[in-house]
Protein backbone atom coordinates (compact mmCIF):
# COMPACT_ATOMS: atom_id res chain seq x y z
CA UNK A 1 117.08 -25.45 111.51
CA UNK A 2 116.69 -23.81 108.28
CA UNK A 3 113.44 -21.76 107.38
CA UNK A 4 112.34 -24.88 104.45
CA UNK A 5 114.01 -27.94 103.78
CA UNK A 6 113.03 -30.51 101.53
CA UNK A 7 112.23 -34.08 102.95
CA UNK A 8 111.69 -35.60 106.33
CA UNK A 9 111.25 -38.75 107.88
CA UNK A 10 108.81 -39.57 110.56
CA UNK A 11 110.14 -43.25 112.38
CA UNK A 12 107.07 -44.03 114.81
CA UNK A 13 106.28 -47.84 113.13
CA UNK A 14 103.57 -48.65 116.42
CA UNK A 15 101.64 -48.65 118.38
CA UNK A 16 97.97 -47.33 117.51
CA UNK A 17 98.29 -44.87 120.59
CA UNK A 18 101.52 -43.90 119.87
CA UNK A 19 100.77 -42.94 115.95
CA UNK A 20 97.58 -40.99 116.84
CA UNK A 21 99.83 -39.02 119.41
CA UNK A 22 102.43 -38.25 116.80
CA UNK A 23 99.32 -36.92 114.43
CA UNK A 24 100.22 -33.47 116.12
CA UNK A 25 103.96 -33.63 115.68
CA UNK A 26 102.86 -34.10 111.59
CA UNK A 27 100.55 -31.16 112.01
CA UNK A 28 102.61 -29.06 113.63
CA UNK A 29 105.74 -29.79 110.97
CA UNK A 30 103.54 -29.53 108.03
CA UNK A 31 102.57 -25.89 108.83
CA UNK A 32 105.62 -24.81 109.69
CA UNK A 33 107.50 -26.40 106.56
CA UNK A 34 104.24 -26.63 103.71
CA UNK A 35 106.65 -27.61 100.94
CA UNK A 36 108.08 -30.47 102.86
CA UNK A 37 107.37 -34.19 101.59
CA UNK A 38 107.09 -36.11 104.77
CA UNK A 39 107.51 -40.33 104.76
CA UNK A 40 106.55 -42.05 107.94
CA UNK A 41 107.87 -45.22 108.47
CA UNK A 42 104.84 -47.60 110.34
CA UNK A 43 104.11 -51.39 110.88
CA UNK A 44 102.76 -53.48 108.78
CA UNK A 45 98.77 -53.28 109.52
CA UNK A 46 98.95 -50.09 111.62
CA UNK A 47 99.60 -48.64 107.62
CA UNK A 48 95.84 -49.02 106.78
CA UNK A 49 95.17 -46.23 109.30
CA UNK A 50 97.88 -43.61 107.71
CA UNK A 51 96.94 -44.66 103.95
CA UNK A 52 95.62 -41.98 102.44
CA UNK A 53 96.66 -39.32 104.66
CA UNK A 54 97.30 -35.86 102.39
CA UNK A 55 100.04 -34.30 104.64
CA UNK A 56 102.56 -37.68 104.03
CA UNK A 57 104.22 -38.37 100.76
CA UNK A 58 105.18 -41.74 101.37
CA UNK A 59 104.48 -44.94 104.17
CA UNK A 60 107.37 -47.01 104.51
CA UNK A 61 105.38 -50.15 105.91
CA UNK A 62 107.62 -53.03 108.23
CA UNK A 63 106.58 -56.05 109.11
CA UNK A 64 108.41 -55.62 112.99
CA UNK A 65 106.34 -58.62 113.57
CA UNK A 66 107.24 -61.08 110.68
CA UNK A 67 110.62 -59.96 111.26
CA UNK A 68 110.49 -61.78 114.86
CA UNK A 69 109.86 -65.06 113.49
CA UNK A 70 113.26 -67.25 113.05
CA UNK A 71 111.35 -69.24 110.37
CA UNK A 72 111.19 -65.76 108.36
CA UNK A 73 114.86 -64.74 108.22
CA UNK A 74 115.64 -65.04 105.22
CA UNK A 75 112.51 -63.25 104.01
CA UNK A 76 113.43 -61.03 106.82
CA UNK A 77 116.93 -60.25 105.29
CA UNK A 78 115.65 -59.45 101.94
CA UNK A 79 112.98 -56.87 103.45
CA UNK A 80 115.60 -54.99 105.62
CA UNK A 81 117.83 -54.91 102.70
CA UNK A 82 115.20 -53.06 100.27
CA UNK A 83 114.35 -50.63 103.24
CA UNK A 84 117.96 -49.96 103.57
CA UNK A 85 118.43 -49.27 99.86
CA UNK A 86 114.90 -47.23 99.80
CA UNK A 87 116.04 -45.18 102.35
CA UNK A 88 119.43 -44.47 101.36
CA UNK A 89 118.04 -43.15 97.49
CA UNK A 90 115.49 -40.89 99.02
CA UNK A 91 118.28 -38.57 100.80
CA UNK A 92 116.70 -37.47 103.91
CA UNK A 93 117.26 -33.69 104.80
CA UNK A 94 116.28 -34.49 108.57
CA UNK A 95 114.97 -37.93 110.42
CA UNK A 96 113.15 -37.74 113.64
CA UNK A 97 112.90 -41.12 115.74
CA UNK A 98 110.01 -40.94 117.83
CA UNK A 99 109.97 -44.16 118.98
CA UNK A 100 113.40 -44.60 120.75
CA UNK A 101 114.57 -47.69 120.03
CA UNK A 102 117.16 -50.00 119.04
CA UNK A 103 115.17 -51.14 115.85
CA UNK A 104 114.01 -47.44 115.12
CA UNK A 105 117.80 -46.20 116.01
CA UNK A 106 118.85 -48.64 113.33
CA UNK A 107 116.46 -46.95 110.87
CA UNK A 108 117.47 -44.14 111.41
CA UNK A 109 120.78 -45.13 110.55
CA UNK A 110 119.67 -46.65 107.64
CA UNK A 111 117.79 -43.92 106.27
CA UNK A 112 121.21 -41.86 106.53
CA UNK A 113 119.69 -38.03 107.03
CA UNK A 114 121.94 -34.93 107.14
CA UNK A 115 120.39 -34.69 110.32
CA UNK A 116 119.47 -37.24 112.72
CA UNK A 117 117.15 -36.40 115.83
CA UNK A 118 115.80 -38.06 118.76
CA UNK A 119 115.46 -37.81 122.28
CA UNK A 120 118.13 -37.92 124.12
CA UNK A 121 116.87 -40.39 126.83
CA UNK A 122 115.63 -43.05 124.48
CA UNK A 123 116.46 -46.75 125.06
CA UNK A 124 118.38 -49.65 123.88
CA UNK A 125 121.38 -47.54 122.30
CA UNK A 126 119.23 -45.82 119.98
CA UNK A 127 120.58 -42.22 121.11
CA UNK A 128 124.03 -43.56 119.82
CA UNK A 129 122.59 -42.82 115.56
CA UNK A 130 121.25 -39.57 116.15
CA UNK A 131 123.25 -36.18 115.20
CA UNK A 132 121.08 -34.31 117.46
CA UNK A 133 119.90 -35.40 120.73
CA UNK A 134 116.79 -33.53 122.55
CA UNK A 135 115.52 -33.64 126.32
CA UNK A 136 112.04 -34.97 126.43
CA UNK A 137 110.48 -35.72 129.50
CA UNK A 138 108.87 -39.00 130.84
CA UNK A 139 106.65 -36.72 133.34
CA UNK A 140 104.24 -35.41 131.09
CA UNK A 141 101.92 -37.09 127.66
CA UNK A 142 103.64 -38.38 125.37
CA UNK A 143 101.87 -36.10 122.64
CA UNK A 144 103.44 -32.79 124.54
CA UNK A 145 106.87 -34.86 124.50
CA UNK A 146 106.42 -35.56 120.61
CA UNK A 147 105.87 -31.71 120.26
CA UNK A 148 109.08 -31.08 121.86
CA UNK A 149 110.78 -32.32 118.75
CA UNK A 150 108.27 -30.11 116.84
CA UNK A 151 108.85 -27.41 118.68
CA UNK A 152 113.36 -27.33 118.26
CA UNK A 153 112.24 -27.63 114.66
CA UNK A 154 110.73 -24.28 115.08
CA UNK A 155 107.25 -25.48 114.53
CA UNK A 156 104.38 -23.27 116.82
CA UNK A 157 103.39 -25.69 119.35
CA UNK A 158 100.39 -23.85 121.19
CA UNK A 159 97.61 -25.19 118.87
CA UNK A 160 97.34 -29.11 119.39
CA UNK A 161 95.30 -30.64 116.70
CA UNK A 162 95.07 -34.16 115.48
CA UNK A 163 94.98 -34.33 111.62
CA UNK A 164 93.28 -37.83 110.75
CA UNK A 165 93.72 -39.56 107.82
CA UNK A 166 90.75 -39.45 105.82
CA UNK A 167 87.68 -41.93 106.54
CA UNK A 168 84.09 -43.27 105.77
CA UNK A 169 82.31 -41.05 108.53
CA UNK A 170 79.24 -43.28 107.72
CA UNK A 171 80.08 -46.74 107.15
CA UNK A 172 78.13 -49.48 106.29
CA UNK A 173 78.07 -51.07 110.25
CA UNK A 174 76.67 -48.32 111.35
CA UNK A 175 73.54 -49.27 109.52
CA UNK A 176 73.20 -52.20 112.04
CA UNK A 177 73.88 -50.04 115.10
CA UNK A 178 71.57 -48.60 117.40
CA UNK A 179 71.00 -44.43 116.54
CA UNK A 180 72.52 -43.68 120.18
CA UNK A 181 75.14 -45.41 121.59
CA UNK A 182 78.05 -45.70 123.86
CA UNK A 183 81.78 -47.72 122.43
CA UNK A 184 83.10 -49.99 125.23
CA UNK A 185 86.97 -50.87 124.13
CA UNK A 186 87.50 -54.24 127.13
CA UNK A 187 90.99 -55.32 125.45
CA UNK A 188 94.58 -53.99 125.98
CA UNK A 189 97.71 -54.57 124.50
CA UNK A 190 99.05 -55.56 127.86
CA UNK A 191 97.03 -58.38 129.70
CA UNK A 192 97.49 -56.47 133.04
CA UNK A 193 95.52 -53.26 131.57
CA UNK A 194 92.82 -55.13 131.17
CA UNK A 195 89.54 -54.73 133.58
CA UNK A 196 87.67 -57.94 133.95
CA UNK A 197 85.37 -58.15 131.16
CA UNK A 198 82.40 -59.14 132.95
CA UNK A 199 82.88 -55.95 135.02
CA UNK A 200 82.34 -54.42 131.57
CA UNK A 201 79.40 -55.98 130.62
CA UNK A 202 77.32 -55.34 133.80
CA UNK A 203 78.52 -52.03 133.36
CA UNK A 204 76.92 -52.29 130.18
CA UNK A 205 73.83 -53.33 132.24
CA UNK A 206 73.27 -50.32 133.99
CA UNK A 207 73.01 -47.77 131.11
CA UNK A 208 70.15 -46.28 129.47
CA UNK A 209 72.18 -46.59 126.27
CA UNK A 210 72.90 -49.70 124.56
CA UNK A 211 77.02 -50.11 123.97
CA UNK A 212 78.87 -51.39 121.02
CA UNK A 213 81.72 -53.47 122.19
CA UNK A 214 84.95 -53.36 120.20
CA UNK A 215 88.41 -54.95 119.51
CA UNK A 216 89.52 -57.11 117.21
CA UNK A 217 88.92 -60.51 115.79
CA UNK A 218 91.40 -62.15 118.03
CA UNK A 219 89.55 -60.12 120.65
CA UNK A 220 86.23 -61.60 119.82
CA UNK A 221 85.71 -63.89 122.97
CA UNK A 222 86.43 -61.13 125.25
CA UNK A 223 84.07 -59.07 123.64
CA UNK A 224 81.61 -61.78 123.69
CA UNK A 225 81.83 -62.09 127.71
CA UNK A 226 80.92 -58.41 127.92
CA UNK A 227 77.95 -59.03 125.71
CA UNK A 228 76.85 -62.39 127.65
CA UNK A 229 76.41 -59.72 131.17
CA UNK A 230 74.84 -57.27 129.67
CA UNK A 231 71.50 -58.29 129.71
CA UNK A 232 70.84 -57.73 126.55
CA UNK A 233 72.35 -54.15 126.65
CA UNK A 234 75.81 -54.36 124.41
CA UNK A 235 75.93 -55.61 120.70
CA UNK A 236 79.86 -57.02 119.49
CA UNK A 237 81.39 -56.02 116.36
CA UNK A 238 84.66 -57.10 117.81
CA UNK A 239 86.89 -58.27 114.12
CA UNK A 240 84.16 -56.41 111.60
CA UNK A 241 85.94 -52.82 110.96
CA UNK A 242 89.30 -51.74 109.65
CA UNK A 243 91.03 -48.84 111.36
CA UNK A 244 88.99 -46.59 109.61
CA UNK A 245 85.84 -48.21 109.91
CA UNK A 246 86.39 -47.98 113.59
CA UNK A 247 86.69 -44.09 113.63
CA UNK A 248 83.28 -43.66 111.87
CA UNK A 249 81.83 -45.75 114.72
CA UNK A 250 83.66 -44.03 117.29
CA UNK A 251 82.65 -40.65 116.30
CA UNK A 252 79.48 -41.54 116.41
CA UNK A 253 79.28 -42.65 120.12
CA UNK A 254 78.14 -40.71 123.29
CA UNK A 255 80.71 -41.18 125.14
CA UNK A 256 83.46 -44.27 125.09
CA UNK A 257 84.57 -46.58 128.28
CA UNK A 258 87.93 -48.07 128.04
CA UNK A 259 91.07 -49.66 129.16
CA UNK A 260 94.09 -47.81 128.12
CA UNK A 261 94.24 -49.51 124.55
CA UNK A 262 94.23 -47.76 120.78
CA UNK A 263 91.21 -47.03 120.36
CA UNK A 264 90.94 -44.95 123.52
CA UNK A 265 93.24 -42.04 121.89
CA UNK A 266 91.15 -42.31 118.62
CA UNK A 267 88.00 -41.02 120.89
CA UNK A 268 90.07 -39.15 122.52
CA UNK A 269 91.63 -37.02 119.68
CA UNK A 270 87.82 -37.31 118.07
CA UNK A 271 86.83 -35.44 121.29
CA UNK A 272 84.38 -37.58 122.82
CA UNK A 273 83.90 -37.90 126.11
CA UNK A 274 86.59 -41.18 127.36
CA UNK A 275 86.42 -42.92 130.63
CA UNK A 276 89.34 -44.45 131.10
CA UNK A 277 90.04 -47.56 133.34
CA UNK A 278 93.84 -47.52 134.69
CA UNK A 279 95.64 -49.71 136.07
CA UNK A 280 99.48 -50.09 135.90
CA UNK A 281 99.50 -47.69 133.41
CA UNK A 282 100.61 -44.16 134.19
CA UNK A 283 97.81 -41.98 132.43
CA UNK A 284 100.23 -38.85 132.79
CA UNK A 285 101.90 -40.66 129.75
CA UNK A 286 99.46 -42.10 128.22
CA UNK A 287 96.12 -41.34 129.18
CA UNK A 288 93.38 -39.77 127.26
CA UNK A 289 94.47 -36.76 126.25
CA UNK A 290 92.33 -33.43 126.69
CA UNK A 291 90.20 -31.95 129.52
CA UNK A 292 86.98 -33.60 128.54
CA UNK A 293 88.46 -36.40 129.26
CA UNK A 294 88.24 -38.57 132.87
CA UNK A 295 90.48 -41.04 134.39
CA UNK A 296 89.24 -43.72 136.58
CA UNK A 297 91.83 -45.29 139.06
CA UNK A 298 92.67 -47.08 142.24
CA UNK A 299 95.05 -45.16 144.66
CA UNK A 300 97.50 -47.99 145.60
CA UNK A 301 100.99 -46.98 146.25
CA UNK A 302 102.25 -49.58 143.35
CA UNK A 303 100.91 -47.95 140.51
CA UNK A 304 102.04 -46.92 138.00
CA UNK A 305 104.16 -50.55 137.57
CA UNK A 306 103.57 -50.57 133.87
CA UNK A 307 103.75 -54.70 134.42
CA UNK A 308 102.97 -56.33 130.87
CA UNK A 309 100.65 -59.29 133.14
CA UNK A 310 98.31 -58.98 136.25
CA UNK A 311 100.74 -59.83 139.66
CA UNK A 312 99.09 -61.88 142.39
CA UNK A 313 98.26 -58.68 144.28
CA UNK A 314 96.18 -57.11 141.28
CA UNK A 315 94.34 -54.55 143.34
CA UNK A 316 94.56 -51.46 140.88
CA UNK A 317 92.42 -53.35 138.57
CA UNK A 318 90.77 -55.99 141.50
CA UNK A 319 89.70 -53.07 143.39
CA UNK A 320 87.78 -51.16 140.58
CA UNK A 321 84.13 -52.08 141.31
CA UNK A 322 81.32 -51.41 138.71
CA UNK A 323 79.78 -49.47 141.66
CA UNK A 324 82.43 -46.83 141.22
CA UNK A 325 83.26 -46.93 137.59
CA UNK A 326 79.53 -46.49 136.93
CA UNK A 327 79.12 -43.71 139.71
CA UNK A 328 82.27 -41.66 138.15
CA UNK A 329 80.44 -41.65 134.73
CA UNK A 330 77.23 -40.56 135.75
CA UNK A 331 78.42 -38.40 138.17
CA UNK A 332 80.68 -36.64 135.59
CA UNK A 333 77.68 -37.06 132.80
CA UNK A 334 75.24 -35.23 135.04
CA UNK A 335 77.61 -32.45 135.41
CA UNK A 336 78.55 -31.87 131.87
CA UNK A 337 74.68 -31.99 131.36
């Protein structure tokens, strides 16, 4: 790899977790290369979060999920064909797929860099566009695996930081919150990740603290179940904050209970304290990352199963009584104190 080059691509379109974990790949690039302009292609509503950010040129923004939609094709088809056109003109010096896919292997085609790079383990046929295939390894986080990348471009790797975008770290919601709080996060992506949300909200119950639920406005009526067993101890403001909004009220918090979801690696990367609730999940992937950080977890012999929907023997979630959850934090509380 050449000491500068000019322009590189960054193909990571989603999730939330998965573009706060690549936050240290863009770090780690930009110092090593400061007079590269870096693009990031990223999904349409993820963008918000990224907008703004001083070490990228240029957001290529998707709409992956339109795009799904039959009814949209021919919307669809006029989209990928001004991507493939913006690409081409920009004349890539190096692409990096971080997402390993057949859709991101196909934009990386598209984008048509002198060199193409990606892991060589990645799925769907994605491997099959790259120029330059690197090992990663499925055993460890996926922010260390990002930094593998980093690290053949000949970036320094020891430092780990998490350059956010810039954001409102007082913003007008938290006028309506209590002074101290803790962030409860009772949604997932994947309907098995999820711990009951009544566990959540008696949870709630039993801290001196009051919690501020979150999620988003389609997540509203789970965050409302948390608040109804409370007893009067968690406030909603599930669907009120952007992306940004949301890191000025995490930032803010004492300490954050979650399932594995987004906003878990925001707190995370903010450093404060995460309790995270795991499941199917394999938190050596994609857990909270840092050693402040605490995992809370059944030991069955299925997990990890990384199943998208509870199975009828749901006992890594089932299992997890409010008893223990509750007894982890304070225990772990009372130490750091």
């Amino acid at each position: 790899m050449p000491d500068v080059f000019g322009k590189l691509l960054i193909i990571k379109p989603s999730a939330l977790g998965d573009i706060v974990h690549t936050l240290p790949f863009l770090a780690a690039v930009k110092e090593r290369f400061p007079e590269a302009r870096i693009h990031w292609v990223v999904a349409k509503g993820l963008h918000t979060f990224l907008e703004g950010h001083p070490l990228i040129e240029k957001l290529w923004v998707i709409d992956k999920d339109g795009w799904k939609k039959a009814g949209n094709l021919k919307q669809t088809a006029r989209e990928i064909a001004a991507l493939w056109k913006g690409l081409r003109r920009e004349a890539f010096d190096v692409s990096v797929d971080l997402s390993g896919l057949l859709r991101s292997g196909l934009i990386t085609f598209a984008a048509n860099a002198r060199r193409k790079i990606g892991f060589a383990e990645s799925d769907e046929g994605s491997p099959f566009f790259y120029t330059e295939k690197i090992p990663g390894d499925m055993g460890i986080h996926a922010v260390d695996r990002y930094l593998k990348i980093a690290a053949f471009l000949g970036c320094d790797t020891r430092q780990v930081s998490f350059p956010f975008p810039p954001y409102d770290h007082h913003p007008p919601i938290c006028r309506e919150l209590p002074r101290q709080y803790l962030v409860l996060a009772p949604s997932a992506g994947k309907e098995a990740n999820r711990w009951p949300a009544d566990r959540f909200g008696k949870l709630a119950a039993r801290f001196s603290l009051p919690s501020v639920v979150i999620g988003s406005a389609g997540e509203a009526g789970i965050a409302e179940e948390v608040v109804n067993h409370s007893r009067g101890k968690a406030v909603s403001i599930a669907g009120r904050t952007g992306l940004k909004e949301l890191c000025g009220v995490i930032e803010k918090a004492a300490f954050f209970v979650t399932n594995d979801t987004g906003p878990m690696h925001i707190a995370a990367a903010l450093k404060v304290p995460v309790f995270a609730l795991f499941g199917p999940a394999n938190p050596v992937r994609t857990g909270p990352y840092g050693d402040i950080h605490t995992v809370i977890k059944e030991e069955v012999e299925c997990a990890p199963c990384y199943r998208w929907k509870p199975c009828e023997n749901w006992r890594c979630m089932e299992n997890l009584s409010v008893e223990k959850v509750y007894g982890i934090i304070r225990q772990r509380l009372e130490g750091n104190a």
